[in-house]
PDB file of N, CA and C in Angstrom:
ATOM      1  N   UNK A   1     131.791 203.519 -25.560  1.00  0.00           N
ATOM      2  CA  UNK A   1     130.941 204.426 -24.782  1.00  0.00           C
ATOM      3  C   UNK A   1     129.586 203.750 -24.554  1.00  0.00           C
ATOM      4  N   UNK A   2     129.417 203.710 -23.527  1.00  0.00           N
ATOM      5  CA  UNK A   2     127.586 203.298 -23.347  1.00  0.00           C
ATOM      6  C   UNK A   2     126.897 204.024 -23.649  1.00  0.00           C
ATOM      7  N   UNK A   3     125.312 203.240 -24.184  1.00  0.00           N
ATOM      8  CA  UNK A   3     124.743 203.776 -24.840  1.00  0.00           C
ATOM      9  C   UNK A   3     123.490 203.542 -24.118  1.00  0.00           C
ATOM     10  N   UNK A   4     122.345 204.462 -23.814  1.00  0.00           N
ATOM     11  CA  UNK A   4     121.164 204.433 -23.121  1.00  0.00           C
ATOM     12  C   UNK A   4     120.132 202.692 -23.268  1.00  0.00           C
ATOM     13  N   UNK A   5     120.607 202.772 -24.750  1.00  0.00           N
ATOM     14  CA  UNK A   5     119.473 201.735 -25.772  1.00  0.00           C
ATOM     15  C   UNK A   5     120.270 200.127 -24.567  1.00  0.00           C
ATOM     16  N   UNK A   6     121.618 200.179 -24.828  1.00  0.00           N
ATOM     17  CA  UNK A   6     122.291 198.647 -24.018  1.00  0.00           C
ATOM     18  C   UNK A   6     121.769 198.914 -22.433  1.00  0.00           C
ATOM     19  N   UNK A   7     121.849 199.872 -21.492  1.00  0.00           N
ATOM     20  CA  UNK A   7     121.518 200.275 -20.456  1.00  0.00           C
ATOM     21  C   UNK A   7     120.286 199.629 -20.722  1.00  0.00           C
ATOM     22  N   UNK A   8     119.212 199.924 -20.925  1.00  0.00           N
ATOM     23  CA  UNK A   8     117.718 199.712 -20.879  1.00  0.00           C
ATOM     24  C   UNK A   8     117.669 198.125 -21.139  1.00  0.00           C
ATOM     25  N   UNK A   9     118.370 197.760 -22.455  1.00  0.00           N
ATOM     26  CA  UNK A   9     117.844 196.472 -22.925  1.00  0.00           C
ATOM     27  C   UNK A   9     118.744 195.179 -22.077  1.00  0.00           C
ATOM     28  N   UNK A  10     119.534 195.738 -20.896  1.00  0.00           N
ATOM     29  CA  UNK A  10     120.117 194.739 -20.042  1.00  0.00           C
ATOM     30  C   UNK A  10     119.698 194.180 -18.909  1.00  0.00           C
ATOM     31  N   UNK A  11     118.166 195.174 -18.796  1.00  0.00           N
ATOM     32  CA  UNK A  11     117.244 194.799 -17.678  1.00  0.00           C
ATOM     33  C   UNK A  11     117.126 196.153 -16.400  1.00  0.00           C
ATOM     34  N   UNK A  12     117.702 197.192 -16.879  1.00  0.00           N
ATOM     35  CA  UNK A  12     117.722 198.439 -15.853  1.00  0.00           C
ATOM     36  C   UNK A  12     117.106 198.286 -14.264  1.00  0.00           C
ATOM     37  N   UNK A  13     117.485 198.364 -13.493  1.00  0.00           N
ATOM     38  CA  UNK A  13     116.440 198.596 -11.992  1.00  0.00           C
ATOM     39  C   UNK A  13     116.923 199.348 -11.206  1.00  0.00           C
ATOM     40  N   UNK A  14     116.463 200.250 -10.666  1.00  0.00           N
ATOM     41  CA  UNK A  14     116.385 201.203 -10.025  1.00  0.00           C
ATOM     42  C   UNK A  14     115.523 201.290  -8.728  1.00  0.00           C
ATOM     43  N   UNK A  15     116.379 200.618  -7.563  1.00  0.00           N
ATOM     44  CA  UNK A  15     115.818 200.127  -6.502  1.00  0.00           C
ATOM     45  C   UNK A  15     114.713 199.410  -6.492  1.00  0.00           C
ATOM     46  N   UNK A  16     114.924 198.135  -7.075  1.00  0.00           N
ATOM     47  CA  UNK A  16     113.948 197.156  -7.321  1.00  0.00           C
ATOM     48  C   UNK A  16     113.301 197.425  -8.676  1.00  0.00           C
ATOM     49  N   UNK A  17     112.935 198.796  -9.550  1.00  0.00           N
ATOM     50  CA  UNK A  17     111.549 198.932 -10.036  1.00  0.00           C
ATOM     51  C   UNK A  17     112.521 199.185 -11.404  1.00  0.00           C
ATOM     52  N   UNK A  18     111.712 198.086 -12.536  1.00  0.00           N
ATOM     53  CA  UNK A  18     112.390 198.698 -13.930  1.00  0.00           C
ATOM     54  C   UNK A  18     112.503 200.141 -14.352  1.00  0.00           C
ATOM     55  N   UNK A  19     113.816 200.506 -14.834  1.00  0.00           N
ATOM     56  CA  UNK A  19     113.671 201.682 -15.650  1.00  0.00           C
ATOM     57  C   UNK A  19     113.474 202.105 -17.214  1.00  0.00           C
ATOM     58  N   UNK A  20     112.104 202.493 -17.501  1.00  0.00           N
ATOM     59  CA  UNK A  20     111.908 202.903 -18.507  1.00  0.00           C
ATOM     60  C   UNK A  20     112.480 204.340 -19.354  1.00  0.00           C
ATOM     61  N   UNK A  21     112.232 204.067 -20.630  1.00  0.00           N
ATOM     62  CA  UNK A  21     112.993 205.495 -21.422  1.00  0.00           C
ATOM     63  C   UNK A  21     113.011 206.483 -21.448  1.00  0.00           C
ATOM     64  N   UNK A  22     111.278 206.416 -21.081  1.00  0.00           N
ATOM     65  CA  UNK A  22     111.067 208.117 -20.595  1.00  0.00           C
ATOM     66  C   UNK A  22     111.720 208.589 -19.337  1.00  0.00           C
ATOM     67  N   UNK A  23     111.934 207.409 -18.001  1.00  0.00           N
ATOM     68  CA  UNK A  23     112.076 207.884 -16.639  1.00  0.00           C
ATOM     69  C   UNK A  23     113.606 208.247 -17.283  1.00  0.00           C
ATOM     70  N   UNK A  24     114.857 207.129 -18.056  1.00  0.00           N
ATOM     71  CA  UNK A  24     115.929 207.776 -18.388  1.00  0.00           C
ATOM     72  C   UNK A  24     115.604 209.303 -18.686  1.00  0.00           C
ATOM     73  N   UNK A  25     115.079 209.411 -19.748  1.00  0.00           N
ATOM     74  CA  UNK A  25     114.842 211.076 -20.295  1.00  0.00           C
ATOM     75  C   UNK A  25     114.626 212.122 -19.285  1.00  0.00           C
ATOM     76  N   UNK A  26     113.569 211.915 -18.222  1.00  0.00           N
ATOM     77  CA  UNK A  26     113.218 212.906 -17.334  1.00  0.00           C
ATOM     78  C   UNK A  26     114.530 212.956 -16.550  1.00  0.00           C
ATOM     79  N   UNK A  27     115.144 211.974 -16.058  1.00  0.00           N
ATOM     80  CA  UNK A  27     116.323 211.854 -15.042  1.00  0.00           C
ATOM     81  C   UNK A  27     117.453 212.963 -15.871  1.00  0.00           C
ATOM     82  N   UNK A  28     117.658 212.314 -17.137  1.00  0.00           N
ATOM     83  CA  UNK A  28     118.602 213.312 -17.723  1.00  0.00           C
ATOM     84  C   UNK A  28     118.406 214.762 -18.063  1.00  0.00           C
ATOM     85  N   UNK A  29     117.143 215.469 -18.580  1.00  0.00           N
ATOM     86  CA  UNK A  29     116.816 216.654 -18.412  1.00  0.00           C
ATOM     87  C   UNK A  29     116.720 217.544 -17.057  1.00  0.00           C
ATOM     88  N   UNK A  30     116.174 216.876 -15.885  1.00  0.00           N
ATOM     89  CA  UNK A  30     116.266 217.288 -14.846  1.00  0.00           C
ATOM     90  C   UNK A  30     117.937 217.326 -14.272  1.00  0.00           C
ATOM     91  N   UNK A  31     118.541 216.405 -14.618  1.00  0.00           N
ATOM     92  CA  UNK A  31     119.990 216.262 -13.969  1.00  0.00           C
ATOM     93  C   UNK A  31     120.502 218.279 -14.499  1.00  0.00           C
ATOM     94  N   UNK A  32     120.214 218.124 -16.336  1.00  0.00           N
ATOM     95  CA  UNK A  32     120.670 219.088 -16.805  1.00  0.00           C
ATOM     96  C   UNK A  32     120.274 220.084 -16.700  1.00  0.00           C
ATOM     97  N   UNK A  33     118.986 220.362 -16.209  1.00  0.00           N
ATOM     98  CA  UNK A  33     118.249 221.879 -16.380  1.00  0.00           C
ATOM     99  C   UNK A  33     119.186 222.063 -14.531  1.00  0.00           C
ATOM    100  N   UNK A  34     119.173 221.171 -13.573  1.00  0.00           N
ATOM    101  CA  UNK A  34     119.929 221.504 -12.128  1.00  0.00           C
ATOM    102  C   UNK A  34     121.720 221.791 -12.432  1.00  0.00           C
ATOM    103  N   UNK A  35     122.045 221.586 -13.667  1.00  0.00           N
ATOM    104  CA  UNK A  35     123.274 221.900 -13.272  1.00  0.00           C
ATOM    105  C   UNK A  35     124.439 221.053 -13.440  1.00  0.00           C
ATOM    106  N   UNK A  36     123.998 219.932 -12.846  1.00  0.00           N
ATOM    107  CA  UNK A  36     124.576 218.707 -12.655  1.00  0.00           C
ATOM    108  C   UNK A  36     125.431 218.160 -13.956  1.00  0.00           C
ATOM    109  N   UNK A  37     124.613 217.883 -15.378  1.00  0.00           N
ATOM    110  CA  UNK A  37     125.282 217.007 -16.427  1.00  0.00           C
ATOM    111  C   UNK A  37     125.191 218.647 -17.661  1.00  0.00           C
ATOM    112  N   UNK A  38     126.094 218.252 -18.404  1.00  0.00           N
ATOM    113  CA  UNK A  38     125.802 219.207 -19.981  1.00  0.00           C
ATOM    114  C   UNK A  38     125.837 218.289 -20.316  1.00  0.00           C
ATOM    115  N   UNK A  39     125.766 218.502 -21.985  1.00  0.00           N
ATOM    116  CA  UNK A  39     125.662 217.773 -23.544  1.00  0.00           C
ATOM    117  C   UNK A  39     124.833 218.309 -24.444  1.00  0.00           C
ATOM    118  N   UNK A  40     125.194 217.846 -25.693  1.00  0.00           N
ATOM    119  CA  UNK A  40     124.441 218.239 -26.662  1.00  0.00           C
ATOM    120  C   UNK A  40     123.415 217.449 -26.591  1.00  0.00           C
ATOM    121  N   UNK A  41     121.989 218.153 -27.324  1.00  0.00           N
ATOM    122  CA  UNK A  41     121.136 217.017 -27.343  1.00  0.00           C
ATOM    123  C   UNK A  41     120.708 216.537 -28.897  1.00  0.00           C
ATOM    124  N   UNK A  42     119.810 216.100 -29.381  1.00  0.00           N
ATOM    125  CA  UNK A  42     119.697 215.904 -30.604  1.00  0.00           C
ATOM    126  C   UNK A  42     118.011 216.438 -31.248  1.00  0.00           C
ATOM    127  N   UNK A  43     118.046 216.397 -32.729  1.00  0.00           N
ATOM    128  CA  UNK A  43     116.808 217.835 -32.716  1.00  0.00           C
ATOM    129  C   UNK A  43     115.677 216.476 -32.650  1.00  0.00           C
ATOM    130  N   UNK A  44     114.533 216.626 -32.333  1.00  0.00           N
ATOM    131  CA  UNK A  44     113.146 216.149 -32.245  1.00  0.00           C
ATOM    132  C   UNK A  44     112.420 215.961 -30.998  1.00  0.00           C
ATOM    133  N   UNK A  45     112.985 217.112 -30.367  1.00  0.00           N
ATOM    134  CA  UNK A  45     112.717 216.896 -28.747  1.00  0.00           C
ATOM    135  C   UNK A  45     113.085 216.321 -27.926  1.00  0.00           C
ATOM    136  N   UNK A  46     114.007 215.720 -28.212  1.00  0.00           N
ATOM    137  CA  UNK A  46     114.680 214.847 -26.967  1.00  0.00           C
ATOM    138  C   UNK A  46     114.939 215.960 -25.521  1.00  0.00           C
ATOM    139  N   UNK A  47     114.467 215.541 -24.080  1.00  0.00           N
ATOM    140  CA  UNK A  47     114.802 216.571 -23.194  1.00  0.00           C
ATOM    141  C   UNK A  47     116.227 216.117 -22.889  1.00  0.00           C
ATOM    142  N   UNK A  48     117.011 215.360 -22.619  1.00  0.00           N
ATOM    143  CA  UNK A  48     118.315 215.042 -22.452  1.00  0.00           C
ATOM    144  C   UNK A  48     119.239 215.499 -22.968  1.00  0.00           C
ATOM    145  N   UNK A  49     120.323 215.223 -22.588  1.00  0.00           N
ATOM    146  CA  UNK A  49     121.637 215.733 -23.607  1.00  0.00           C
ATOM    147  C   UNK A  49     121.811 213.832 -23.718  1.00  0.00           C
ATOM    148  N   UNK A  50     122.459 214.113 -24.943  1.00  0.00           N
ATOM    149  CA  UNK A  50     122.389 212.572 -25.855  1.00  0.00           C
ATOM    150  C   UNK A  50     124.146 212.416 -25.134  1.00  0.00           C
ATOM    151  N   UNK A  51     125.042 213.081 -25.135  1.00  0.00           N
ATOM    152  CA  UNK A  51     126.409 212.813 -24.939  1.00  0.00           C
ATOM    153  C   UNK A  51     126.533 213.743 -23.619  1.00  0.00           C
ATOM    154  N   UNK A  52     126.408 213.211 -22.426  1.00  0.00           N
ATOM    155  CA  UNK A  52     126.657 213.629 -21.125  1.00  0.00           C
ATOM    156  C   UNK A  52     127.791 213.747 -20.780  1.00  0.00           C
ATOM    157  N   UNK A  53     128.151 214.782 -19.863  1.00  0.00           N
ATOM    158  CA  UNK A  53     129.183 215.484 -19.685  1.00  0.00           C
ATOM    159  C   UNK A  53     129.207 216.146 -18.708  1.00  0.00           C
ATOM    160  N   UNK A  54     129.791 215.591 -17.170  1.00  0.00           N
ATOM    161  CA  UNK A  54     129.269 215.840 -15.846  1.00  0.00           C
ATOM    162  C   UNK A  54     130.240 216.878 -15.554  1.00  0.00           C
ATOM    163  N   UNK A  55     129.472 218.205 -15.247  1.00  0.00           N
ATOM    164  CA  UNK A  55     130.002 219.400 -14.926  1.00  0.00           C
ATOM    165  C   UNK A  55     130.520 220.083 -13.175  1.00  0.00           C
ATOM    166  N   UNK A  56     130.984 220.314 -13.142  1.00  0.00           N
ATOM    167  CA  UNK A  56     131.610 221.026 -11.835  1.00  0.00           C
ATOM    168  C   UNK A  56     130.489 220.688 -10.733  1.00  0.00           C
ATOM    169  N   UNK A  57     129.515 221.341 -10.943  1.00  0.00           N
ATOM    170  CA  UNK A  57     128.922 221.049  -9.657  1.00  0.00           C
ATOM    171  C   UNK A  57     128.529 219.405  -9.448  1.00  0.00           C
ATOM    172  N   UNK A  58     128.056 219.136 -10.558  1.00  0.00           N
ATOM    173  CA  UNK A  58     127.992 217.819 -10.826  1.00  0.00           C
ATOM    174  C   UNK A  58     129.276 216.789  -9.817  1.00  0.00           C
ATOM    175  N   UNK A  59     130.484 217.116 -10.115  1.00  0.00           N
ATOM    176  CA  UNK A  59     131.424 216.286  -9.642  1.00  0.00           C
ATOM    177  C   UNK A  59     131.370 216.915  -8.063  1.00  0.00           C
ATOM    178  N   UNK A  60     131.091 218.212  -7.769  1.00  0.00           N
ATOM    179  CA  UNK A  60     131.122 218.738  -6.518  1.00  0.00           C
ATOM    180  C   UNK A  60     130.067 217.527  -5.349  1.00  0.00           C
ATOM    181  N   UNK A  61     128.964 217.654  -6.266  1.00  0.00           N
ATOM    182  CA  UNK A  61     127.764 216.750  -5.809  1.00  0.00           C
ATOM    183  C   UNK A  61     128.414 214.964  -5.962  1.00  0.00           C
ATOM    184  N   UNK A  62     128.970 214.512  -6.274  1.00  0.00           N
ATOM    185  CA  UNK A  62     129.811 213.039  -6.452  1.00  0.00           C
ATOM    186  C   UNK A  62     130.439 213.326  -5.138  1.00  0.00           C
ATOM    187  N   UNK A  63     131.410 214.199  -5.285  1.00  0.00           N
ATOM    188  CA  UNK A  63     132.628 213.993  -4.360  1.00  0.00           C
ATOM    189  C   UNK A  63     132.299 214.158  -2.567  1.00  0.00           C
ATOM    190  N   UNK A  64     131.309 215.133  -2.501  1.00  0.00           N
ATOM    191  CA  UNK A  64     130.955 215.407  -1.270  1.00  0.00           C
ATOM    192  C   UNK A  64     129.409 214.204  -0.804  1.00  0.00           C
ATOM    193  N   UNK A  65     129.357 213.850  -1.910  1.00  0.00           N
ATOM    194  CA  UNK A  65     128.089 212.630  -1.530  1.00  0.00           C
ATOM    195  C   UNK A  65     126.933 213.868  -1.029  1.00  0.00           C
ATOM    196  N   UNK A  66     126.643 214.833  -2.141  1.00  0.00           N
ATOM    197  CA  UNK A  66     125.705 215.598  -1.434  1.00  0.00           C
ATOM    198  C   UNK A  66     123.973 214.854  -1.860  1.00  0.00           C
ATOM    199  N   UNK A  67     123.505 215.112  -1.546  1.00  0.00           N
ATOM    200  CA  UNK A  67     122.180 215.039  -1.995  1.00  0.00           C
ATOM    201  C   UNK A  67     121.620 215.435  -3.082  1.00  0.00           C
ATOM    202  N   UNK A  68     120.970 215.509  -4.367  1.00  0.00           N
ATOM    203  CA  UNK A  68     120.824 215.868  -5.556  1.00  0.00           C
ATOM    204  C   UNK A  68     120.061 217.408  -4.867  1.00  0.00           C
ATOM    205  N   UNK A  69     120.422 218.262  -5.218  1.00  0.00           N
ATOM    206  CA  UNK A  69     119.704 219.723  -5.280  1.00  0.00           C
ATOM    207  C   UNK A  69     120.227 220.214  -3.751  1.00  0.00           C
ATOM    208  N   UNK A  70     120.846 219.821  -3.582  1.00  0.00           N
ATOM    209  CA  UNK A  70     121.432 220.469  -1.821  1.00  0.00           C
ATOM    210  C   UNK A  70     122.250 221.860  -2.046  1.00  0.00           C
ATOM    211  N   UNK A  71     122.518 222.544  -1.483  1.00  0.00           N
ATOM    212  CA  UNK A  71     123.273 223.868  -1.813  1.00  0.00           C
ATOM    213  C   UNK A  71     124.632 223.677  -2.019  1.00  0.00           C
ATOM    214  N   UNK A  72     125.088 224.304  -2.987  1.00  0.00           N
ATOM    215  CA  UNK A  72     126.379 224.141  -3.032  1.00  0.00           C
ATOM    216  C   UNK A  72     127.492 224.275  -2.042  1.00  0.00           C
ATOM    217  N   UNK A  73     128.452 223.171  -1.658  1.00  0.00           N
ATOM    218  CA  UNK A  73     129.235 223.539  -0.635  1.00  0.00           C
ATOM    219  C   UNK A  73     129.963 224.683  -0.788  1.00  0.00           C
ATOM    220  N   UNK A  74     130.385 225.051  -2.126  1.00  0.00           N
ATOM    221  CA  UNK A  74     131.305 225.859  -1.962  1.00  0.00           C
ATOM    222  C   UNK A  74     131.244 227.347  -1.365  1.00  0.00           C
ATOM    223  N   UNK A  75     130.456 228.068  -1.282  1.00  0.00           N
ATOM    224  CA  UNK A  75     130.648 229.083  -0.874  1.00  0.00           C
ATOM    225  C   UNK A  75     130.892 229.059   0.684  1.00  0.00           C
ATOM    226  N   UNK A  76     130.433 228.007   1.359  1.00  0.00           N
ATOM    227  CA  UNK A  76     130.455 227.858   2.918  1.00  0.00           C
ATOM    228  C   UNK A  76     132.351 227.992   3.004  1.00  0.00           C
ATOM    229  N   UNK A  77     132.360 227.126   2.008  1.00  0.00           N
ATOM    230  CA  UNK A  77     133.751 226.613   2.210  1.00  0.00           C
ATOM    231  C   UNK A  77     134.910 227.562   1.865  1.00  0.00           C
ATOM    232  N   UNK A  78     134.564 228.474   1.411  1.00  0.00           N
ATOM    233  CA  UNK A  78     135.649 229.470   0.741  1.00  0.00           C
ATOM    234  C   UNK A  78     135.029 230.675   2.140  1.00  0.00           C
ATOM    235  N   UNK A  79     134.013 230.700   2.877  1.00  0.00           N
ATOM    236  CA  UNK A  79     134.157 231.606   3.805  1.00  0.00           C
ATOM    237  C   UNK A  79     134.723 231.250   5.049  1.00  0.00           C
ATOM    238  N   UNK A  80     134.935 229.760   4.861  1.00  0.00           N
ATOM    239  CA  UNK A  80     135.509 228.996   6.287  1.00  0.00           C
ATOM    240  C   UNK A  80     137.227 229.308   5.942  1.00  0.00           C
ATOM    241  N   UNK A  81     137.509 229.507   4.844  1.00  0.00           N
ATOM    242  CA  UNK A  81     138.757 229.041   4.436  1.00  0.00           C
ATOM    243  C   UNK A  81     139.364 230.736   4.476  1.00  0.00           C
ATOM    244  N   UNK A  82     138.527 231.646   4.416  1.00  0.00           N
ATOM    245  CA  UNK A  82     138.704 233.628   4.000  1.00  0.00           C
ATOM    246  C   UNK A  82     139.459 233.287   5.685  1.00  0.00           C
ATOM    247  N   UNK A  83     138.110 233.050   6.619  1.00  0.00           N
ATOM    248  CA  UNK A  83     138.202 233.079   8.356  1.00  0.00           C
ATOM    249  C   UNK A  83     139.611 232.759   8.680  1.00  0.00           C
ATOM    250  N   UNK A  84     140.470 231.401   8.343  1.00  0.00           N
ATOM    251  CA  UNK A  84     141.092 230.320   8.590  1.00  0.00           C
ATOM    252  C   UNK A  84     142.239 231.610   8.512  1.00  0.00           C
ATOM    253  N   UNK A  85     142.595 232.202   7.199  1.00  0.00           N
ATOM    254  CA  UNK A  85     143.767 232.997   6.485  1.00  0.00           C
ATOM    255  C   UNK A  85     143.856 233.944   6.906  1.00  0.00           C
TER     256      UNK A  85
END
């Protein structure tokens, strides 16, 4: 399983610009407070979940190549699909 610590110490970049631990941390709390990833996290404040675990909308947002925070397709799609039947 990868681990944040090998990620970082392999040289991280993120469209040109190194990624630091905290920007990991914010990326992963924000991913999780939107929806996107679960996991447990670990106690001393960490904002992340330490063992990520990409949830439904999460894969919804992969599969449709949506934009991070875009509305969920699905409800469009289940009223296109009510119409169709």
């Amino acid at each position: 399983m990868p681990h944040a610590h090998d990620f970082l110490t392999a040289g991280a970049h993120w469209f040109g610009e190194p990624v630091a631990e905290e920007d990991l941390h914010e990326v992963g709390r924000w991913l999780k407070e939107q929806g996107y990833i679960d996991g447990p996290g670990v106690s001393g404040g960490r904002p992340d979940p330490l063992r990520v675990k990409i949830t439904p909308l999460g894969s919804q947002a992969i599969e449709h190549e949506l934009p991070l925070g875009a509305p969920d397709p699905a409800p469009s799609t289940r009223a296109d699909s009510a119409r169709s039947g």
